[in-house]
C-alpha atoms as a PDB file:
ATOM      1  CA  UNK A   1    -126.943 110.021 147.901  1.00  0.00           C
ATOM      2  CA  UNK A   2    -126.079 112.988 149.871  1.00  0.00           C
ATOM      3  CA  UNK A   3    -122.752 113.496 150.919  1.00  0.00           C
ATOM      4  CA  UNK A   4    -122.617 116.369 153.001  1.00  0.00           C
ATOM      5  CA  UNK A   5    -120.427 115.344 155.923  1.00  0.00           C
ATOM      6  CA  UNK A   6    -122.713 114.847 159.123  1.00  0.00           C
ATOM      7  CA  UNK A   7    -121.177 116.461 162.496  1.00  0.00           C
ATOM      8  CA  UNK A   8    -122.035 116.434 166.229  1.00  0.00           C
ATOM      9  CA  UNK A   9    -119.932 117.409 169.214  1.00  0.00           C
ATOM     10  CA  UNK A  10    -120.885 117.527 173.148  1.00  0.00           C
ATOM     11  CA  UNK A  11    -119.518 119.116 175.923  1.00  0.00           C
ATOM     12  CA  UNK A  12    -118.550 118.588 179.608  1.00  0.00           C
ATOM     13  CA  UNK A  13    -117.264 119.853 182.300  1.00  0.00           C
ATOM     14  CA  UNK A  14    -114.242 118.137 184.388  1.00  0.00           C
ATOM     15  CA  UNK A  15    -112.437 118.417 187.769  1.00  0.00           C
ATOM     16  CA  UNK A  16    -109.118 118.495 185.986  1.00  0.00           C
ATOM     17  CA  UNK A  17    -107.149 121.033 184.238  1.00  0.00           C
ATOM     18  CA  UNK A  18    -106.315 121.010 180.146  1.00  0.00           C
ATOM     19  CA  UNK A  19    -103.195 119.197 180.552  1.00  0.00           C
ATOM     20  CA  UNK A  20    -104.093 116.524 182.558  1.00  0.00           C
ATOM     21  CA  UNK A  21    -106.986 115.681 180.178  1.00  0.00           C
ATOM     22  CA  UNK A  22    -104.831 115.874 177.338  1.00  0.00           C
ATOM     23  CA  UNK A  23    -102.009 113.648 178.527  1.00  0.00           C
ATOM     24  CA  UNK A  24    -104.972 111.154 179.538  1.00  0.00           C
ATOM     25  CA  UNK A  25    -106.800 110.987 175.858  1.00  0.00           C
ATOM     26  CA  UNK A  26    -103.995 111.806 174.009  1.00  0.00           C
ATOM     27  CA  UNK A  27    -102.840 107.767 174.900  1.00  0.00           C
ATOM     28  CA  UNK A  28    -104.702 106.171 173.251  1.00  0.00           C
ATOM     29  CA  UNK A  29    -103.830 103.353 174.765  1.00  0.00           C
ATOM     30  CA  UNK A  30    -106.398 104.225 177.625  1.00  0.00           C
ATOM     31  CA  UNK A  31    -109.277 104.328 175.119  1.00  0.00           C
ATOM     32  CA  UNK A  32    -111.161 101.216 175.382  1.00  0.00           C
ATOM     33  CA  UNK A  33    -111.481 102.536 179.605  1.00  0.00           C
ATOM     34  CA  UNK A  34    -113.976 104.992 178.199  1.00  0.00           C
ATOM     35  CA  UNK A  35    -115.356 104.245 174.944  1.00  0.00           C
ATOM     36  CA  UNK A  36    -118.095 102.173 174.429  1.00  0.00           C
ATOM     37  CA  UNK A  37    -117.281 101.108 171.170  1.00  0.00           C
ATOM     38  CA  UNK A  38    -113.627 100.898 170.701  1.00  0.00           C
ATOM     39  CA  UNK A  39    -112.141  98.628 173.192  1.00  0.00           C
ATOM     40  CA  UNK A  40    -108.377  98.860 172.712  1.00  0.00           C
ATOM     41  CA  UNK A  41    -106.060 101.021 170.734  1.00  0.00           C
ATOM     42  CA  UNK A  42    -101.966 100.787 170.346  1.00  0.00           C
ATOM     43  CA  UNK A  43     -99.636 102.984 168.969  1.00  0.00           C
ATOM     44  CA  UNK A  44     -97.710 101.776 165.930  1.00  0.00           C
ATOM     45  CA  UNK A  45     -94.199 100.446 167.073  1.00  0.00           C
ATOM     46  CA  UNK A  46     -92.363 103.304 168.277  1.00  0.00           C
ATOM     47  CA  UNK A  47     -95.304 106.312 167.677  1.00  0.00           C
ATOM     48  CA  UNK A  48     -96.967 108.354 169.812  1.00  0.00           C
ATOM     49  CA  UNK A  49     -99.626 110.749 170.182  1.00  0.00           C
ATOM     50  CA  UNK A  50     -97.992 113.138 167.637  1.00  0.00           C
ATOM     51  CA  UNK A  51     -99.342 114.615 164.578  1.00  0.00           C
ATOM     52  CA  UNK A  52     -98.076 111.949 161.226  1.00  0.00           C
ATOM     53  CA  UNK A  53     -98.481 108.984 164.109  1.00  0.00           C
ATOM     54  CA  UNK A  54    -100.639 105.945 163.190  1.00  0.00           C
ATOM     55  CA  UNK A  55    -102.619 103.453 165.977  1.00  0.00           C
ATOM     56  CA  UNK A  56    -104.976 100.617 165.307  1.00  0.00           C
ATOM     57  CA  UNK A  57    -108.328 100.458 166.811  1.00  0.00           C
ATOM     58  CA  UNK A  58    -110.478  97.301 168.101  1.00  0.00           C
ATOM     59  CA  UNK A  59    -114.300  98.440 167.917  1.00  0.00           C
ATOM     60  CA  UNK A  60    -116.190  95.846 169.438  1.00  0.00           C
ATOM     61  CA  UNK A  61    -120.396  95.438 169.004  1.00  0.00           C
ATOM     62  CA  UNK A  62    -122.648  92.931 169.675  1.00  0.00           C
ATOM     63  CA  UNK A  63    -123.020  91.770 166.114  1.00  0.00           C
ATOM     64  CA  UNK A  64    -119.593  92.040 164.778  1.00  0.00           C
ATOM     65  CA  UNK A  65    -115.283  93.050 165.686  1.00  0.00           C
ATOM     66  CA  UNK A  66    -113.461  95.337 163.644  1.00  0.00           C
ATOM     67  CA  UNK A  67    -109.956  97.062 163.283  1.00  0.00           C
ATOM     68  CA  UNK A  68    -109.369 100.519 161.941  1.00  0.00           C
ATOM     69  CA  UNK A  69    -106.521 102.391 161.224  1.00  0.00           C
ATOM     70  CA  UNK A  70    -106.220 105.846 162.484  1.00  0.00           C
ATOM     71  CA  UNK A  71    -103.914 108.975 161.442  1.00  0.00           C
ATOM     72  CA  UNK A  72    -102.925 112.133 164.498  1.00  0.00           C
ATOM     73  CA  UNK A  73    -103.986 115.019 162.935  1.00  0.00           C
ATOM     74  CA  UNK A  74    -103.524 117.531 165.801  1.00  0.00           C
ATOM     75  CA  UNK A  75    -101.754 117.162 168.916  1.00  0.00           C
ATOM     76  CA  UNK A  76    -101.689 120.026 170.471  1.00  0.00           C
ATOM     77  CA  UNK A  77    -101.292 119.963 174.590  1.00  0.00           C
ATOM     78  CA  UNK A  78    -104.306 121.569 176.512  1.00  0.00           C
ATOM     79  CA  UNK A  79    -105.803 122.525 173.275  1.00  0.00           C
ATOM     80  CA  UNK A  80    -106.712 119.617 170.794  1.00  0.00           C
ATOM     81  CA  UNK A  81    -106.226 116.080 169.947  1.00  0.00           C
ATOM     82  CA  UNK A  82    -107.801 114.471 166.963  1.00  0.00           C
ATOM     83  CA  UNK A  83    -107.121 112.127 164.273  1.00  0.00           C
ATOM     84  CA  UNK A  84    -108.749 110.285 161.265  1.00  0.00           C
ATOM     85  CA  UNK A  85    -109.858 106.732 160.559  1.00  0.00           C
ATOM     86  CA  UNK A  86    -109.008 105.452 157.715  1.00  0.00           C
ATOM     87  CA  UNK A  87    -108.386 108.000 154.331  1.00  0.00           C
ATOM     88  CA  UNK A  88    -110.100 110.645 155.874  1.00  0.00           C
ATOM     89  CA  UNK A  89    -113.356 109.057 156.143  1.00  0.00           C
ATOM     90  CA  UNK A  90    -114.393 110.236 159.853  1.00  0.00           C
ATOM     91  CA  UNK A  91    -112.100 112.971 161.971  1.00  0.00           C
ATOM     92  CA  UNK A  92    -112.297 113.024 166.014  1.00  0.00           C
ATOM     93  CA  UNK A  93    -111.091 115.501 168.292  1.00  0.00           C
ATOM     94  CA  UNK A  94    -111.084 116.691 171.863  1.00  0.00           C
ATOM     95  CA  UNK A  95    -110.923 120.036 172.471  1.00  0.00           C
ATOM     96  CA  UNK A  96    -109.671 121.264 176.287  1.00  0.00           C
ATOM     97  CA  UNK A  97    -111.299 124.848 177.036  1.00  0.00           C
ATOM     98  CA  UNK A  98    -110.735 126.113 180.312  1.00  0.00           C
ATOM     99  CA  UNK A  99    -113.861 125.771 182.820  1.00  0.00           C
ATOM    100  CA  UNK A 100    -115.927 128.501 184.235  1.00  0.00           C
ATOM    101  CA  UNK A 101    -113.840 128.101 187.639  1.00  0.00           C
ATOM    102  CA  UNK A 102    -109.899 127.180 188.190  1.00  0.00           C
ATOM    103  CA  UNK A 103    -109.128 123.851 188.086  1.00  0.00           C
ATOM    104  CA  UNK A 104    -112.506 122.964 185.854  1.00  0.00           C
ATOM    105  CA  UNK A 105    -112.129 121.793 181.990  1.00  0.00           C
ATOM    106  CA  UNK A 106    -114.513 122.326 179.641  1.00  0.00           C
ATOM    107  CA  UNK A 107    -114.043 119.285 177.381  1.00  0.00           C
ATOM    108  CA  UNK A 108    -115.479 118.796 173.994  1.00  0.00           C
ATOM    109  CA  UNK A 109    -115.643 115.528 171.598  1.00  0.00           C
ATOM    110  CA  UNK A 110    -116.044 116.233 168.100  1.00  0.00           C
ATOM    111  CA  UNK A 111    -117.139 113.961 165.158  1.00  0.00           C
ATOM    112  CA  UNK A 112    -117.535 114.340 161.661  1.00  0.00           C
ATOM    113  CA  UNK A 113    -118.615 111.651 158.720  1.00  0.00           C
ATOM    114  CA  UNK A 114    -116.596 113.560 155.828  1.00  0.00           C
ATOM    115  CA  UNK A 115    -117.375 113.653 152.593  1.00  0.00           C
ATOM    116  CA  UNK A 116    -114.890 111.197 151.903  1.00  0.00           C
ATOM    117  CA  UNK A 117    -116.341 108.169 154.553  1.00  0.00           C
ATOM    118  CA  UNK A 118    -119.856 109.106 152.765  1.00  0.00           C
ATOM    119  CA  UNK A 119    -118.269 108.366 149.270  1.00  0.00           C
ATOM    120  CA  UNK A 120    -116.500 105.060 150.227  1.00  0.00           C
ATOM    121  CA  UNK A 121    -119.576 103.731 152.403  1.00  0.00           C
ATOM    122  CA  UNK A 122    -121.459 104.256 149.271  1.00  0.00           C
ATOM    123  CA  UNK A 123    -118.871 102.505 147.017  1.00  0.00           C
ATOM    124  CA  UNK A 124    -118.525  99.622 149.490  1.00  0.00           C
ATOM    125  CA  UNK A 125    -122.043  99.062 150.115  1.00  0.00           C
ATOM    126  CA  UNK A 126    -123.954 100.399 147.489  1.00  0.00           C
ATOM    127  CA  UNK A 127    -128.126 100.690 147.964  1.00  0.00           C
ATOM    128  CA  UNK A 128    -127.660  99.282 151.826  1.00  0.00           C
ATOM    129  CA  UNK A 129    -124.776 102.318 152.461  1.00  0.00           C
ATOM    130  CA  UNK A 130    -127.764 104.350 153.898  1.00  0.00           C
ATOM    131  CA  UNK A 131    -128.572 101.918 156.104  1.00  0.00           C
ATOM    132  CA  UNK A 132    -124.923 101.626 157.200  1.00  0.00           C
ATOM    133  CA  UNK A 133    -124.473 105.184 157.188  1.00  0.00           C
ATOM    134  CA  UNK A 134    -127.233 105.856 159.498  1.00  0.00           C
ATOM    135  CA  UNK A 135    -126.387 102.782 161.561  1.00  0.00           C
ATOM    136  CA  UNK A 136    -122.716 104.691 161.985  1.00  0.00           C
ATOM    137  CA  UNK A 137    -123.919 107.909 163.067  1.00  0.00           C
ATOM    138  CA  UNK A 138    -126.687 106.410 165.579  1.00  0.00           C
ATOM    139  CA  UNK A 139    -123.572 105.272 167.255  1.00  0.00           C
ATOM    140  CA  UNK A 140    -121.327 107.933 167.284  1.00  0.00           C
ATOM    141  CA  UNK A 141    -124.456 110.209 168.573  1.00  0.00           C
ATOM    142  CA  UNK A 142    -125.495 107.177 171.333  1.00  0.00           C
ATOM    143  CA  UNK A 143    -121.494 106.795 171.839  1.00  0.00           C
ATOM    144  CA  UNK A 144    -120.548 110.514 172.266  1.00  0.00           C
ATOM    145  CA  UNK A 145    -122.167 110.877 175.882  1.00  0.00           C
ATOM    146  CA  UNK A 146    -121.367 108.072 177.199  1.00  0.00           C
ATOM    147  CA  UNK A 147    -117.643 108.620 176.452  1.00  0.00           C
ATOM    148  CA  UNK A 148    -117.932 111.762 178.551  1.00  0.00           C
ATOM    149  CA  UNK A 149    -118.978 110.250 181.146  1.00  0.00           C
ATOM    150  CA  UNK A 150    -117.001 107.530 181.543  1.00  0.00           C
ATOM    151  CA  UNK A 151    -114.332 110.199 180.717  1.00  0.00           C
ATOM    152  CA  UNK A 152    -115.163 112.705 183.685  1.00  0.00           C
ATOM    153  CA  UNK A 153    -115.397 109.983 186.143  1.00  0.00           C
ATOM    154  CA  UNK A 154    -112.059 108.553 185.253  1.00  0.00           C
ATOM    155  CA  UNK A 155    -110.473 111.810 185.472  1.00  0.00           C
ATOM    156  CA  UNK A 156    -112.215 113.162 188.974  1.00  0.00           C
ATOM    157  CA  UNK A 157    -111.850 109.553 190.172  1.00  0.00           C
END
């Protein structure tokens, strides 16, 4: 099976500037008011969006509920926010580039399906971890835009 990690990041602009996006998606907290997958989010007791903290996620399809645990990798205001799920197995970040006018954000999600979430989906679920695998990234692909969206109009709302 090839594990060569898949990635895929969009782009957007926003009526905001780089610090007010940040604050918003760096609580995770708000996620689940954007995200068409995962619903909820909270902060272990007492963390925060800084890099070592640890949240829980509630993803949410049709067919099934699941939890993950995620890992703040970068927090850095106006510039990035991302963490990982699990031991490294997928990494997601927003990056906050200034706009092509003042007050405009140019606001990028990133995702990557490491080498490391490739391994363990084939460990876990062995000749139908293609299947899964491909089932994952048709979401985060399908999920990506619509995040933005909902994103921009919660921001310019």
């Amino acid at each position: 099976m090839d594990t060569t990690p898949r990635t895929h990041a969009e782009s957007t602009l926003i009526k905001a500037t780089r610090d007010e996006l940040y604050a918003m998606l760096s609580d995770v907290t708000r996620t689940g008011e954007w995200s068409p997958v995962c619903r909820e989010c909270w902060w272990d007791e007492g963390d925060g969006p800084r890099v070592g903290a640890w949240f829980t996620g509630r993803n949410v399809l049709p067919h099934r509920t699941w939890e993950t645990r995620s890992q703040v990798v970068v927090a850095e205001p106006g510039h990035e926010f991302a963490w990982v799920v699990g031991n490294g197995y997928v990494r997601w970040s927003y990056l906050f580039a200034e706009g092509d006018a003042p007050g405009l954000t140019r606001l990028t999600e990133t995702w990557e399906f490491t080498t490391a979430g490739l391994e363990f989906f084939a460990e876990r679920f062995g000749e139908d971890a293609p299947a899964q695998i491909e089932d994952r990234t048709r979401q985060a692909l399908e999920g990506i835009p619509e995040t933005l969206t909902a994103i921009k109009a919660a921001a310019e709302a």
